[in-house]
N, C-alpha and C. Protein backbone atom coordinates (compact mmCIF):
# COMPACT_ATOMS: atom_id res chain seq x y z
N UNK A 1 105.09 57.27 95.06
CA UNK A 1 105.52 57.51 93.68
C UNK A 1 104.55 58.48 93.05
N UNK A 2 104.83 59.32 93.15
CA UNK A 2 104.23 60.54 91.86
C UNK A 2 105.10 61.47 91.22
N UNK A 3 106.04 60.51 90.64
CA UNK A 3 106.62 61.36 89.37
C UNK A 3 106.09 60.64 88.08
N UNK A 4 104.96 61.30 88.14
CA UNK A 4 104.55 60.90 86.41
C UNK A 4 103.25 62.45 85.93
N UNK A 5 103.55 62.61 84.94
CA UNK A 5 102.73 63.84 84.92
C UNK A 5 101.79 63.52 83.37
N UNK A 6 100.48 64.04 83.14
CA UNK A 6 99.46 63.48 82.26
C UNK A 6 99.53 64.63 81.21
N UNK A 7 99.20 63.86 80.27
CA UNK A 7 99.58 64.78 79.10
C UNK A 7 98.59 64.20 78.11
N UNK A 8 97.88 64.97 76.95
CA UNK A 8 97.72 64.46 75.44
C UNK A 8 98.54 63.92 74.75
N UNK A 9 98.24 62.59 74.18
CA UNK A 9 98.76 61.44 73.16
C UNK A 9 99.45 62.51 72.07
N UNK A 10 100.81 62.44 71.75
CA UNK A 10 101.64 62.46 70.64
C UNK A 10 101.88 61.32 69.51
N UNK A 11 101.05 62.27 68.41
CA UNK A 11 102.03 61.00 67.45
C UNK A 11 103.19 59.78 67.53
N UNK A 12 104.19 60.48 67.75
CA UNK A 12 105.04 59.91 68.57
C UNK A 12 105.09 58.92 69.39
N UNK A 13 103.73 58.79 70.23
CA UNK A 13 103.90 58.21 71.37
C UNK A 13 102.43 57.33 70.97
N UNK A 14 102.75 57.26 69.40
CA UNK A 14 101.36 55.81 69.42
C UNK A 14 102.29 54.22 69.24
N UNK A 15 103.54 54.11 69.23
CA UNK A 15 104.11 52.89 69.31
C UNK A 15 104.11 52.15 71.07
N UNK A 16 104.34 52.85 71.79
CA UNK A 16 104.20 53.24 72.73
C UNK A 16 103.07 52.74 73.73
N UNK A 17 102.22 53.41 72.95
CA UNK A 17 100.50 53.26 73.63
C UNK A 17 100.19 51.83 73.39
N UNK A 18 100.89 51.28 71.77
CA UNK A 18 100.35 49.90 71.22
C UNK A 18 101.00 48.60 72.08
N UNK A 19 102.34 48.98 72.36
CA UNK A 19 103.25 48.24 73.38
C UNK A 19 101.96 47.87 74.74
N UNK A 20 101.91 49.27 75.30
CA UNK A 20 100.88 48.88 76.24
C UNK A 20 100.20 48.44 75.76
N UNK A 21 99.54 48.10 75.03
CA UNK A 21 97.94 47.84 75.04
C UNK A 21 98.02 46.25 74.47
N UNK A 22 99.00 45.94 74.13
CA UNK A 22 99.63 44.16 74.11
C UNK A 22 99.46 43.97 75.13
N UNK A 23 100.28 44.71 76.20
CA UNK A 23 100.27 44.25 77.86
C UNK A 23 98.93 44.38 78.91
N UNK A 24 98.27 44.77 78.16
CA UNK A 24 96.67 44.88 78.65
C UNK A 24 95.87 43.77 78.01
N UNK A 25 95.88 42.98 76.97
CA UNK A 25 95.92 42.23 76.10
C UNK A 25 96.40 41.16 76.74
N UNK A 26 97.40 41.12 76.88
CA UNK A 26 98.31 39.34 77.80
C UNK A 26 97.55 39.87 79.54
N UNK A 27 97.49 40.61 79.84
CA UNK A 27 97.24 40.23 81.46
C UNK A 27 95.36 40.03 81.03
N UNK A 28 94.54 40.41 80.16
CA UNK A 28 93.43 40.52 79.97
C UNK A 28 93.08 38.55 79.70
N UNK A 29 94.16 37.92 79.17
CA UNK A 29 94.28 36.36 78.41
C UNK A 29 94.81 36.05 79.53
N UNK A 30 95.55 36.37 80.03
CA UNK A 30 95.80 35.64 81.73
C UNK A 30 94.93 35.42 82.74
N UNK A 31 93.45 36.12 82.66
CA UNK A 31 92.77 36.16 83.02
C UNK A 31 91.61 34.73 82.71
N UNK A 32 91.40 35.32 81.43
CA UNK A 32 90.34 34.55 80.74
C UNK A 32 90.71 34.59 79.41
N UNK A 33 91.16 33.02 78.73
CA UNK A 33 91.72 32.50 77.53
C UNK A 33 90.95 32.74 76.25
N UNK A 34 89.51 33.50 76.14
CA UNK A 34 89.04 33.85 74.99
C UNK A 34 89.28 35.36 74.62
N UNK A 35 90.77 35.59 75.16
CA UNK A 35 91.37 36.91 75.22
C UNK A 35 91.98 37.24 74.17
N UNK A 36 92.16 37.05 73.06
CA UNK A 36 93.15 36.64 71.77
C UNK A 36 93.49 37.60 71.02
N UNK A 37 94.44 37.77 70.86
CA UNK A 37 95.03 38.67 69.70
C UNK A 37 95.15 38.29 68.20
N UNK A 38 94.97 39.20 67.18
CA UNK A 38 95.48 38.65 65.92
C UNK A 38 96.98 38.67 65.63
N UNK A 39 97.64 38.30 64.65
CA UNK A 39 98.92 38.43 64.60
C UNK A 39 99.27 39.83 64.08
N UNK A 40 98.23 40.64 63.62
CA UNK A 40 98.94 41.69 62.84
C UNK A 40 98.06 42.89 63.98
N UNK A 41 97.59 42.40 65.04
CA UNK A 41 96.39 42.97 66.46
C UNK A 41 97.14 44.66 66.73
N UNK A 42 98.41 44.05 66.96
CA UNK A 42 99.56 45.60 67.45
C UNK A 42 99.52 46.68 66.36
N UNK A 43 99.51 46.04 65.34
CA UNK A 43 100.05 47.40 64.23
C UNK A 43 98.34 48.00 63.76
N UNK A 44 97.63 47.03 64.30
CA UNK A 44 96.14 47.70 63.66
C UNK A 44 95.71 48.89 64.72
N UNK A 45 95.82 47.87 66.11
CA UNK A 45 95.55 48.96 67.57
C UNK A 45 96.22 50.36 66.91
N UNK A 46 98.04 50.52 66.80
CA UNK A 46 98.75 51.44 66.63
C UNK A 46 98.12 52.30 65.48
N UNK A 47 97.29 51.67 64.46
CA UNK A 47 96.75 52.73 63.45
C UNK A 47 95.17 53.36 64.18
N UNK A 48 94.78 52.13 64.65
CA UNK A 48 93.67 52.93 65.40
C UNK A 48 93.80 54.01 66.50
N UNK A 49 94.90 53.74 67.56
CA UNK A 49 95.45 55.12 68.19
C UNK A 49 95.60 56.48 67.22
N UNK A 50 96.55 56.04 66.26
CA UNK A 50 96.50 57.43 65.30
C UNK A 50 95.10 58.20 64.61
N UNK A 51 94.84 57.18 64.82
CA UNK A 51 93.25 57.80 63.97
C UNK A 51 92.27 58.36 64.66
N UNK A 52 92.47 57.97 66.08
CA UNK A 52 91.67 58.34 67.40
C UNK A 52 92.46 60.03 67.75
N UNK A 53 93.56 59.87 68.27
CA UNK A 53 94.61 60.84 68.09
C UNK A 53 94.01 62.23 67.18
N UNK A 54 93.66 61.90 66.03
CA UNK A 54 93.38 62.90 64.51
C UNK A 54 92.18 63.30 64.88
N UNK A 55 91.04 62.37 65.75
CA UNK A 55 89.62 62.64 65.32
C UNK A 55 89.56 63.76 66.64
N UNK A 56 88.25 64.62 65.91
CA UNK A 56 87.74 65.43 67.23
C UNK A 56 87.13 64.82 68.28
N UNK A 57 86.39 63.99 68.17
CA UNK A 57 85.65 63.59 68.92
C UNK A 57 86.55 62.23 69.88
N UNK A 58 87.53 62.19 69.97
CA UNK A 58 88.62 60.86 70.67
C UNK A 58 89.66 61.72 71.24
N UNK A 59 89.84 61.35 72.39
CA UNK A 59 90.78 61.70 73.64
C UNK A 59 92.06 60.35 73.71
N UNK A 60 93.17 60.51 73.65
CA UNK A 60 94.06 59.41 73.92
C UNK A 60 94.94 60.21 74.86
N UNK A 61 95.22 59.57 76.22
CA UNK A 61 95.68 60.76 76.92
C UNK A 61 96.69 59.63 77.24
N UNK A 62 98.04 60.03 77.78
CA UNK A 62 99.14 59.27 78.45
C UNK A 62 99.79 59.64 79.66
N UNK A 63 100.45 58.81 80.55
CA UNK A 63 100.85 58.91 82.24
C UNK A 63 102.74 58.61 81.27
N UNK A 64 103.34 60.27 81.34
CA UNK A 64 104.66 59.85 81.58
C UNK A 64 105.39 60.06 82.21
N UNK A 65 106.15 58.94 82.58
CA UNK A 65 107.14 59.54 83.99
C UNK A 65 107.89 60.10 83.58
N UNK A 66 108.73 61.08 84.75
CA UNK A 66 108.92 62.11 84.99
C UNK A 66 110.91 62.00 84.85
N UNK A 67 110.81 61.14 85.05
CA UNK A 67 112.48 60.80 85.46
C UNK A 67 113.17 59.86 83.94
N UNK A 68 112.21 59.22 83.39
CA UNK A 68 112.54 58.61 82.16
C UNK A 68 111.76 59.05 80.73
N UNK A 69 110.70 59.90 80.85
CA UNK A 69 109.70 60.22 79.47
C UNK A 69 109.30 59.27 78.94
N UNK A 70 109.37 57.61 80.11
CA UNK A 70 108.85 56.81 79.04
C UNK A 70 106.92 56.70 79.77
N UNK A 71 106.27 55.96 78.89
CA UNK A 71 104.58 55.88 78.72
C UNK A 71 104.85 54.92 79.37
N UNK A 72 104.21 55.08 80.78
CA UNK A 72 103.77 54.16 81.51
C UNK A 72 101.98 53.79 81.74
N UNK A 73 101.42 54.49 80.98
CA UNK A 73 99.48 54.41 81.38
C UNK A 73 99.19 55.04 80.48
N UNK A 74 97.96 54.87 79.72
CA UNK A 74 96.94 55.65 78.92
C UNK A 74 95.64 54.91 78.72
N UNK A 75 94.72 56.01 78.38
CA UNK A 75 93.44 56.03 78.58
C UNK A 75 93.17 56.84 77.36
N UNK A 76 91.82 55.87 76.31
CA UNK A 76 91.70 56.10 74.85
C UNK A 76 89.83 56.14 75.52
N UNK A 77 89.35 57.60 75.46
CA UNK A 77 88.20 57.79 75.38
C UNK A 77 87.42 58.47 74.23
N UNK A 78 85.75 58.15 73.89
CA UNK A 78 85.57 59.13 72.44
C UNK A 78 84.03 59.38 73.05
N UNK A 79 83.61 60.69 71.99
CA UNK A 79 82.23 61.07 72.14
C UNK A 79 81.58 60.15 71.31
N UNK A 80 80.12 59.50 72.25
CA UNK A 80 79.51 58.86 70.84
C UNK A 80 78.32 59.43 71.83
N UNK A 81 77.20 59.18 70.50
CA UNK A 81 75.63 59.75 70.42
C UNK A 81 74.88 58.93 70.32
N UNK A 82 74.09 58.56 71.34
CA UNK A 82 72.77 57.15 71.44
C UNK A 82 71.94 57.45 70.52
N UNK A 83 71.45 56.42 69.75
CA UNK A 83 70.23 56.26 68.62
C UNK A 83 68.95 56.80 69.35
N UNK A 84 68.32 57.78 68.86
CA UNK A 84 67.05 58.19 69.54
C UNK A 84 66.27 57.68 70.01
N UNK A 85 66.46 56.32 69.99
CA UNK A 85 65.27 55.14 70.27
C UNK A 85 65.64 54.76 71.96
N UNK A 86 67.11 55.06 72.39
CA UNK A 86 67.71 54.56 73.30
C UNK A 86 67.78 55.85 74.25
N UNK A 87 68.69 55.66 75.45
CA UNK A 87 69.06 56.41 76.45
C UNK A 87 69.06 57.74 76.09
N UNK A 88 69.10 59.09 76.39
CA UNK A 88 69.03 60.67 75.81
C UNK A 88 70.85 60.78 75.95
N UNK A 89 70.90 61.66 75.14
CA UNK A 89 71.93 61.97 74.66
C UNK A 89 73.50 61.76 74.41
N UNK A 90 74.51 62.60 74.15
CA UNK A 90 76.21 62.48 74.25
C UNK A 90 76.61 61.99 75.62
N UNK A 91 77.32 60.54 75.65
CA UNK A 91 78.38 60.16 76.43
C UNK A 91 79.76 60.16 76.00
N UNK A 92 80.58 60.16 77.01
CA UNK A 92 81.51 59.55 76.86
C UNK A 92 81.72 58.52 76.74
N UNK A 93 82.52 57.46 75.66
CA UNK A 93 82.63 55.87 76.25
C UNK A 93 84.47 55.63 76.26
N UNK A 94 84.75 55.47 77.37
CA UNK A 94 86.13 54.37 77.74
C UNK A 94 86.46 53.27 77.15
N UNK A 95 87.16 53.40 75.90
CA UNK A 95 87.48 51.85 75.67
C UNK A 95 88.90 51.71 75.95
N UNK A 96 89.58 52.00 76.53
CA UNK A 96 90.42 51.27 77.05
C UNK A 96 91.38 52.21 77.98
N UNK A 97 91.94 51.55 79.12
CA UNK A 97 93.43 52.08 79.70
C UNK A 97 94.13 51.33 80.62
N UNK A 98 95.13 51.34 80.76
CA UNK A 98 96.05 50.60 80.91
C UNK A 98 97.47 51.47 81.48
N UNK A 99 97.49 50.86 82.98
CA UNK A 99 98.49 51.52 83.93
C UNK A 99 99.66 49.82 83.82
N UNK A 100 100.94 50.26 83.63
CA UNK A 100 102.17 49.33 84.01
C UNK A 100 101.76 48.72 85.73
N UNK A 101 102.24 47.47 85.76
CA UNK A 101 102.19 46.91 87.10
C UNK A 101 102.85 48.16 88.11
N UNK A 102 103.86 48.63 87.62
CA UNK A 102 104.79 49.29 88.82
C UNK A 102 104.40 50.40 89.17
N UNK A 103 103.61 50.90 88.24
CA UNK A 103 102.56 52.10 88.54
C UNK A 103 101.24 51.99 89.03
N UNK A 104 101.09 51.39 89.26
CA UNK A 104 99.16 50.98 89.53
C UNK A 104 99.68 51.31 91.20
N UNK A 105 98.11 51.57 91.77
CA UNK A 105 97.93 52.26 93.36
C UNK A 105 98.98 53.02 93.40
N UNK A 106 98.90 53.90 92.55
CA UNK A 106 100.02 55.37 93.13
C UNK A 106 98.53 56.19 91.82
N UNK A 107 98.04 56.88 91.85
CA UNK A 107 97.16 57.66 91.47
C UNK A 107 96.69 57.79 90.09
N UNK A 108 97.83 56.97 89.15
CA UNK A 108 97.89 57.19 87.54
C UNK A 108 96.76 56.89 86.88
N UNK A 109 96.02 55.80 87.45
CA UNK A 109 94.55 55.61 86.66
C UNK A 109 93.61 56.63 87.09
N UNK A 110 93.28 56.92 88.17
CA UNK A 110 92.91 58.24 88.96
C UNK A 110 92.79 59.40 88.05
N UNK A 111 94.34 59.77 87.66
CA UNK A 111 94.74 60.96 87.19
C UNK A 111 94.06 60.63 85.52
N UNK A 112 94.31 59.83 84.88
CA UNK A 112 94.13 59.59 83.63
C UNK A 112 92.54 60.02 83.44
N UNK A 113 91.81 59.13 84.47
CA UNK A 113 90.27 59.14 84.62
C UNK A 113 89.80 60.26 84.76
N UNK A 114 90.59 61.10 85.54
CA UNK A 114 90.00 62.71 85.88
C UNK A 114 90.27 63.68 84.37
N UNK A 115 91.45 63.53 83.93
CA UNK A 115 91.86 63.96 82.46
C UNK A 115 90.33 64.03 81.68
N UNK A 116 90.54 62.81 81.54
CA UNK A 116 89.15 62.85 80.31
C UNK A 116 87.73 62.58 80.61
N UNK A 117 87.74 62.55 81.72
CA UNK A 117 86.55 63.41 82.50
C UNK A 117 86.49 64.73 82.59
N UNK A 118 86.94 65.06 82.47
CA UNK A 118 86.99 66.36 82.01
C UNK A 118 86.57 66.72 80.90
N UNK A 119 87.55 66.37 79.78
CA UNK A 119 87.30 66.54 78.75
C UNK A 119 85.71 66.40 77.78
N UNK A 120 85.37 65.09 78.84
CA UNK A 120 84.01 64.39 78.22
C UNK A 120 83.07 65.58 78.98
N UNK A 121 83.17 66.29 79.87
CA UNK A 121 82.26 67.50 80.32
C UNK A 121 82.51 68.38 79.30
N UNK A 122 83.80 68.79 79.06
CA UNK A 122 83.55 69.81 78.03
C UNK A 122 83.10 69.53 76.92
N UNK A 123 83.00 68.82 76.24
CA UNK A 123 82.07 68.17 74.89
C UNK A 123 80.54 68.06 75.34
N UNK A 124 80.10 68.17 76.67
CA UNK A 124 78.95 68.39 77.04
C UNK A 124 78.16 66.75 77.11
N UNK A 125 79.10 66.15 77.59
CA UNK A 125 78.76 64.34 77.80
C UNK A 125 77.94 64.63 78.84
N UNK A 126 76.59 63.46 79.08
CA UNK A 126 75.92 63.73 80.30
C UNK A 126 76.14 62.22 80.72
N UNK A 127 77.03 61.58 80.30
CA UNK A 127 77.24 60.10 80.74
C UNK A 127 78.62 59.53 80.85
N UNK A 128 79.31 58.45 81.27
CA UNK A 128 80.24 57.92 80.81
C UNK A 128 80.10 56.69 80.94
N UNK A 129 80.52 55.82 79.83
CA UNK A 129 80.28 54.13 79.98
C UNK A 129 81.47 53.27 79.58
N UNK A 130 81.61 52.39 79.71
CA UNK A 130 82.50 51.56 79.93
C UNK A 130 82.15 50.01 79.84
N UNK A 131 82.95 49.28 79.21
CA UNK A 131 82.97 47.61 79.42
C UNK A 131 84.09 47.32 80.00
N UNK A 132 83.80 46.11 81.39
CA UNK A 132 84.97 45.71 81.67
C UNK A 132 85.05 43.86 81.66
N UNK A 133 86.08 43.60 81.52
CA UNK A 133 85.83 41.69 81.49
C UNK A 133 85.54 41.41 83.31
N UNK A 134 84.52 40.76 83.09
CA UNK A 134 84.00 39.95 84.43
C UNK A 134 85.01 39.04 84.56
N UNK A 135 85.99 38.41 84.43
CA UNK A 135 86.88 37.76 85.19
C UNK A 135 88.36 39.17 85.48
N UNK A 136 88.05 40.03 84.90
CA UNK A 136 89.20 41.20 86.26
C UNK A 136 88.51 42.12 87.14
N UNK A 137 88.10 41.03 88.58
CA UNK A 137 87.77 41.93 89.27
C UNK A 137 88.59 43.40 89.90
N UNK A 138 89.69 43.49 89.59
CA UNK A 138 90.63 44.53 89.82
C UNK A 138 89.78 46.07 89.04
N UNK A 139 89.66 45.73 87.91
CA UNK A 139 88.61 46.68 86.87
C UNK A 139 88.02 46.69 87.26
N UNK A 140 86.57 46.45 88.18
CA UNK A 140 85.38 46.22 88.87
C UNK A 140 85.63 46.91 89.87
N UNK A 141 86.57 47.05 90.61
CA UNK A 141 87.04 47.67 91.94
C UNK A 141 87.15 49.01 91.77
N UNK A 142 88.19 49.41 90.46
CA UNK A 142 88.87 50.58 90.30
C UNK A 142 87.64 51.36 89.72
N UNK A 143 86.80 50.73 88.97
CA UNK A 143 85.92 51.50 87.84
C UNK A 143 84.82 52.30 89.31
N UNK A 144 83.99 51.43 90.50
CA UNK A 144 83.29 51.67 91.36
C UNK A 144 83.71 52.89 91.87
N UNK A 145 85.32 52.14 92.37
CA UNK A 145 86.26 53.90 92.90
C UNK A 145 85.77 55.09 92.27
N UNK A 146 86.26 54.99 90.72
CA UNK A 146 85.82 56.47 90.14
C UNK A 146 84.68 56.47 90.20
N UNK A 147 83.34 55.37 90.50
CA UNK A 147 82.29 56.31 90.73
C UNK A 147 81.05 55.75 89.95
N UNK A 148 81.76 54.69 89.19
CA UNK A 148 80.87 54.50 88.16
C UNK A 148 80.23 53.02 88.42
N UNK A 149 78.76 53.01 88.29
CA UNK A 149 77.82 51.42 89.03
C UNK A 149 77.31 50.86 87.71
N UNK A 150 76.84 49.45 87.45
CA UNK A 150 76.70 48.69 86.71
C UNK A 150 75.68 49.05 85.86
N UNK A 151 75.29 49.07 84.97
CA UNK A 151 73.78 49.57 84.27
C UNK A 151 73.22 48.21 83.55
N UNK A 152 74.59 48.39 82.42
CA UNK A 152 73.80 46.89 81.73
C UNK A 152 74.82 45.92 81.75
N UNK A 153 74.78 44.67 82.23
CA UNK A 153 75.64 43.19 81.78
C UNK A 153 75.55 42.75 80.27
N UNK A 154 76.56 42.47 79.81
CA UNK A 154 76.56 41.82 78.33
C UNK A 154 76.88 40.78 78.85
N UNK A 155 76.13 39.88 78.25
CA UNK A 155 76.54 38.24 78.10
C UNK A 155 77.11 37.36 77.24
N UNK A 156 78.10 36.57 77.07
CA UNK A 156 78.16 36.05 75.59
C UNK A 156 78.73 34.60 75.94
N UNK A 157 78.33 34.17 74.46
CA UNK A 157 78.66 32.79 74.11
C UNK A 157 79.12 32.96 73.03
N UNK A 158 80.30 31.82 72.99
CA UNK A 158 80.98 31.25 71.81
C UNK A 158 80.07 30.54 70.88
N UNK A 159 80.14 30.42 69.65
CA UNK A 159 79.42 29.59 69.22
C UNK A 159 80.62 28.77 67.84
């Protein structure tokens, strides 16, 4: 399967992105139950896509197939700048993406990842970072693939 071709996030296509990102959301709580959504979670994500979308410094890129134009994957990356006290300079950071079951192992996270890898070179990123939940080792697998090894563990407790 490679009829899906990568493109920059359209206005248009932030209802879309928010749909997914529910479904990244329920398989993320299928996982591990302190996964939770708010009730109004979709329409806030959907304003935060738009706003990411607008900013210079935020990449929202989308996987659409080819045969239907519908959004099957996207990947929401932004430039941020470490406090001088910390690590040297502009990374990229990944907060989120999300390939459909029926698309995953056919190249779409791959392709998405290379997209804004890119992009994060041309903004002159000398890093890229990422959080993933320790109970999806699937994320752990895929993230190594592209390349990328553990630096720091966050830990947390409920309280």
């Amino acid at each position: 399967m490679n009829g899906f071709r990568i493109r920059e996030a359209r206005p248009v296509d932030r209802t879309a992105v928010g749909r997914l990102w529910v479904e990244l959301m329920a398989y993320h709580r299928a996982l591990d139950p302190r996964f939770v959504v708010a009730a109004d979670g979709e329409q806030k994500y959907i304003r935060h896509v738009h706003e990411m979308m607008r900013s210079r410094d935020a990449r929202v890129i989308v996987a659409e197939a080819i045969a239907t134009g519908e959004i099957v994957a996207y990947i929401l990356g932004e430039i941020q700048v470490r406090p001088p006290m910390a690590l040297p300079g502009v990374y990229g950071f990944v907060s989120d993406i999300y390939v459909q079951d029926d698309w995953r192992r056919h190249g779409v996270g791959q392709a998405l990842f290379e997209h804004l890898k890119l992009w994060f070179v041309s903004r002159r990123a000398s890093a890229i970072e990422l959080y993933i939940a320790d109970s999806n080792p699937a994320a752990g697998a895929f993230w190594r693939a592209m390349g990328l090894a553990p630096l720091l563990i966050l830990l947390h407790i409920d309280l």
